[in-house]
N, C-alpha and C. Protein backbone atom coordinates (compact mmCIF):
# COMPACT_ATOMS: atom_id res chain seq x y z
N UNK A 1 -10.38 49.55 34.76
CA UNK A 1 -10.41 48.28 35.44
C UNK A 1 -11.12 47.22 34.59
N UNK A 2 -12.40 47.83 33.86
CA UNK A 2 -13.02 46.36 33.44
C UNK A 2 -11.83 45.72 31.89
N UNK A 3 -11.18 47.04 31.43
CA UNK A 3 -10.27 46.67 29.86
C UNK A 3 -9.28 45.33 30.46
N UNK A 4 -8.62 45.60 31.94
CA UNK A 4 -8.03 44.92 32.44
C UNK A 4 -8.42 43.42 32.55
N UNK A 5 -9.56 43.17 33.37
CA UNK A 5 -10.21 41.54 32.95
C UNK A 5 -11.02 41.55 31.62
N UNK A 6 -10.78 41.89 30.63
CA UNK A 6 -11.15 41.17 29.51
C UNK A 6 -9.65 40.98 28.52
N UNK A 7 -8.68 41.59 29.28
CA UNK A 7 -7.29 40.82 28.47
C UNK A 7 -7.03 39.36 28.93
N UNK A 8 -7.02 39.85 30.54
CA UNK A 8 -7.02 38.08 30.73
C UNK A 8 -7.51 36.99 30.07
N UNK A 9 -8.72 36.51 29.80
CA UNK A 9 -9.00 35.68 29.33
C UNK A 9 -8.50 35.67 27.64
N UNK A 10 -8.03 36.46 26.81
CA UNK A 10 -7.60 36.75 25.87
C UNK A 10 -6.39 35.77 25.73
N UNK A 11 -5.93 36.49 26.88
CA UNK A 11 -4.64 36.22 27.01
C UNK A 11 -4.08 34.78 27.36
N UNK A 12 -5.12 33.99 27.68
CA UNK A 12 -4.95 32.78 28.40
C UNK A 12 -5.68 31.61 26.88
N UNK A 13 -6.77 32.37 26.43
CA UNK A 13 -7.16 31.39 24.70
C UNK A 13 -5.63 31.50 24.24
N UNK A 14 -4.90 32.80 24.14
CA UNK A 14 -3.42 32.73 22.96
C UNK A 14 -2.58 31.56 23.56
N UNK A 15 -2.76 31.47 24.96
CA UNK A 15 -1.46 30.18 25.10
C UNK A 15 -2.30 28.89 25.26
N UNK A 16 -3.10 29.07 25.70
CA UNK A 16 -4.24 27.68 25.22
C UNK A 16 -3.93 26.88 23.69
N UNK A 17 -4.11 28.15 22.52
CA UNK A 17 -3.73 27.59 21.44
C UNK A 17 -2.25 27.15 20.74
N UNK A 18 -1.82 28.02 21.36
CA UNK A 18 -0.53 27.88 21.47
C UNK A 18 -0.13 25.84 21.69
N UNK A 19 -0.61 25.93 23.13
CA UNK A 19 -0.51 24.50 24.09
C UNK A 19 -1.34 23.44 23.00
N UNK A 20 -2.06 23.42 22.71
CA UNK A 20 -3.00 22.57 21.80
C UNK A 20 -1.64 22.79 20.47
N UNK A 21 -1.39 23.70 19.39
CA UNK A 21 -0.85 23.24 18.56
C UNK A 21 0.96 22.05 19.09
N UNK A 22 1.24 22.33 19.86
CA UNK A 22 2.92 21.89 20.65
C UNK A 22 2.22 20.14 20.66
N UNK A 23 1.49 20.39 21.74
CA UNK A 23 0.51 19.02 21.64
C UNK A 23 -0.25 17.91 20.47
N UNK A 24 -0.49 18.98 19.74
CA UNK A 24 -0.66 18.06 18.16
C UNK A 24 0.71 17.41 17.49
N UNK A 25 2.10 18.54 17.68
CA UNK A 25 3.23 18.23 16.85
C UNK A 25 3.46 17.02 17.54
N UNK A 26 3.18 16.83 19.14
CA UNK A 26 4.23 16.02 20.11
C UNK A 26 3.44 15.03 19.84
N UNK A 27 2.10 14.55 19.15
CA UNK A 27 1.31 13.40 19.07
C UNK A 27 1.44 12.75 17.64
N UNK A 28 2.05 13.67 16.79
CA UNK A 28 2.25 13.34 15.42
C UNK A 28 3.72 12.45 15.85
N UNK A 29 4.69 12.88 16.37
CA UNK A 29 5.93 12.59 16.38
C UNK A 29 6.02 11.12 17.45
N UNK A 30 4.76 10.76 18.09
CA UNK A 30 4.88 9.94 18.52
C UNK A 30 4.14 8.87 17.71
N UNK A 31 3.26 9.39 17.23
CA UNK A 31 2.72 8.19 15.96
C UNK A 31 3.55 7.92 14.92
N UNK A 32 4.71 8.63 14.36
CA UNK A 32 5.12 8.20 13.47
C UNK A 32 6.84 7.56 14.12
N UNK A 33 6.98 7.91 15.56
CA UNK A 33 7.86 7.01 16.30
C UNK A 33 7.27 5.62 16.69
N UNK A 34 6.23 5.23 16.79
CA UNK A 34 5.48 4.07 17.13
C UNK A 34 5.21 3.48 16.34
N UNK A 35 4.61 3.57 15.08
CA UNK A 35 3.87 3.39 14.08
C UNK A 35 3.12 2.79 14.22
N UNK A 36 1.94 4.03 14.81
CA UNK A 36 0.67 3.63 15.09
C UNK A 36 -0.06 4.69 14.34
N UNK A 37 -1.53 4.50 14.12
CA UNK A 37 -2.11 5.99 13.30
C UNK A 37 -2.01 7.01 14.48
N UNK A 38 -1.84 8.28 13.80
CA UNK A 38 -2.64 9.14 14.30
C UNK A 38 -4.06 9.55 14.43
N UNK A 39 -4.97 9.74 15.26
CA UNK A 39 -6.23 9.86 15.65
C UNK A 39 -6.28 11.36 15.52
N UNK A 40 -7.63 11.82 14.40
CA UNK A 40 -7.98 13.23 14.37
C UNK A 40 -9.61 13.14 14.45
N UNK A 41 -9.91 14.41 14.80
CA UNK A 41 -11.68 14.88 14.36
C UNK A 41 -11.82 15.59 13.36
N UNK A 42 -12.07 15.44 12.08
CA UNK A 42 -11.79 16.59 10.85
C UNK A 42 -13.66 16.46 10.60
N UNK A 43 -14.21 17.69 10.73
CA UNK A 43 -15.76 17.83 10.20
C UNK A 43 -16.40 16.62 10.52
N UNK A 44 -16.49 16.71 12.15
CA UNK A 44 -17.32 15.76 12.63
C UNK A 44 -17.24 14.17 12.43
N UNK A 45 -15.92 13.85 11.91
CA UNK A 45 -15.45 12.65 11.71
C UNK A 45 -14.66 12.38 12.27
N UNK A 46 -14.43 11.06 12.83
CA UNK A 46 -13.13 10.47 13.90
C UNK A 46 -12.19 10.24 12.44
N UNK A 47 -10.85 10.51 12.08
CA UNK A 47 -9.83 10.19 11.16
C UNK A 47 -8.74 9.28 11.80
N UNK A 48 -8.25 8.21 11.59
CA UNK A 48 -6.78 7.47 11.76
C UNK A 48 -6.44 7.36 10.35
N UNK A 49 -5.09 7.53 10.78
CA UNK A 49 -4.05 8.30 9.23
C UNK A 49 -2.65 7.66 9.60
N UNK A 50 -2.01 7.18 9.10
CA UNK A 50 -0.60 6.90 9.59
C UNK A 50 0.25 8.28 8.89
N UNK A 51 1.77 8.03 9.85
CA UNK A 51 2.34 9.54 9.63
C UNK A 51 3.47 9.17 8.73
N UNK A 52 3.63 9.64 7.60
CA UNK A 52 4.96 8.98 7.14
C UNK A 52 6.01 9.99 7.25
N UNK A 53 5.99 11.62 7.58
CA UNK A 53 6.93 12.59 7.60
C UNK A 53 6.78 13.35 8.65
N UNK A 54 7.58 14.18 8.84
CA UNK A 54 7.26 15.64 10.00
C UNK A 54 6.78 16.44 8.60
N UNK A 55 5.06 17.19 9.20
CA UNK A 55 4.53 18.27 8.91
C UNK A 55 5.90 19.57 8.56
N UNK A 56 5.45 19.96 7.01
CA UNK A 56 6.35 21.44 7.63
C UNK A 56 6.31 22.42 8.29
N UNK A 57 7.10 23.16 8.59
CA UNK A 57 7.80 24.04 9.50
C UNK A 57 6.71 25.16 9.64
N UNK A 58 6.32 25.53 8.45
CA UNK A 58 5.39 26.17 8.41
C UNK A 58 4.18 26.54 9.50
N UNK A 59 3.70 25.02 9.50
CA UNK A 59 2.39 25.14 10.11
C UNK A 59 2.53 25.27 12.03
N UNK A 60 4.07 25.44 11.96
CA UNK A 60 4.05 25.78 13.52
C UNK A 60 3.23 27.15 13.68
C-alpha cells in the first residue's frame, strides 16, 4: 500500500513536466506569431528575446 502512494505523486511531476514543456512551445509560437519578445527566467534573471524560428524538434 505505501509503494502505491508514492507513484502517485511521481506520476503527476511526469505530466506536470510534460504540461510546462507544451506550454513553453505554445508561448514561443505565440511570440514569434505576435512579434513580441518572449519572457524567460534563465539563472535568476528575467530574459526578453525575440523569436525568429521554431526551436528544433528535438527539444520536445
Amino acid at each position: 500500500m505505501k509503494n502505491e502512494s508514492n507513484k502517485a505523486p511521481d506520476h503527476d511531476l511526469v505530466q506536470s513536466a510534460i504540461a510546462l514543456r507544451r506550454a513553453a512551445q505554445q508561448a514561443r509560437r505565440d511570440a514569434q506569431r505576435t512579434h513580441t519578445p518572449l519572457v524567460t527566467f534563465e539563472n535568476g534573471a528575467v530574459k526578453k528575446q525575440m523569436v525568429v524560428g521554431e526551436r528544433p524538434s528535438a527539444e520536445q
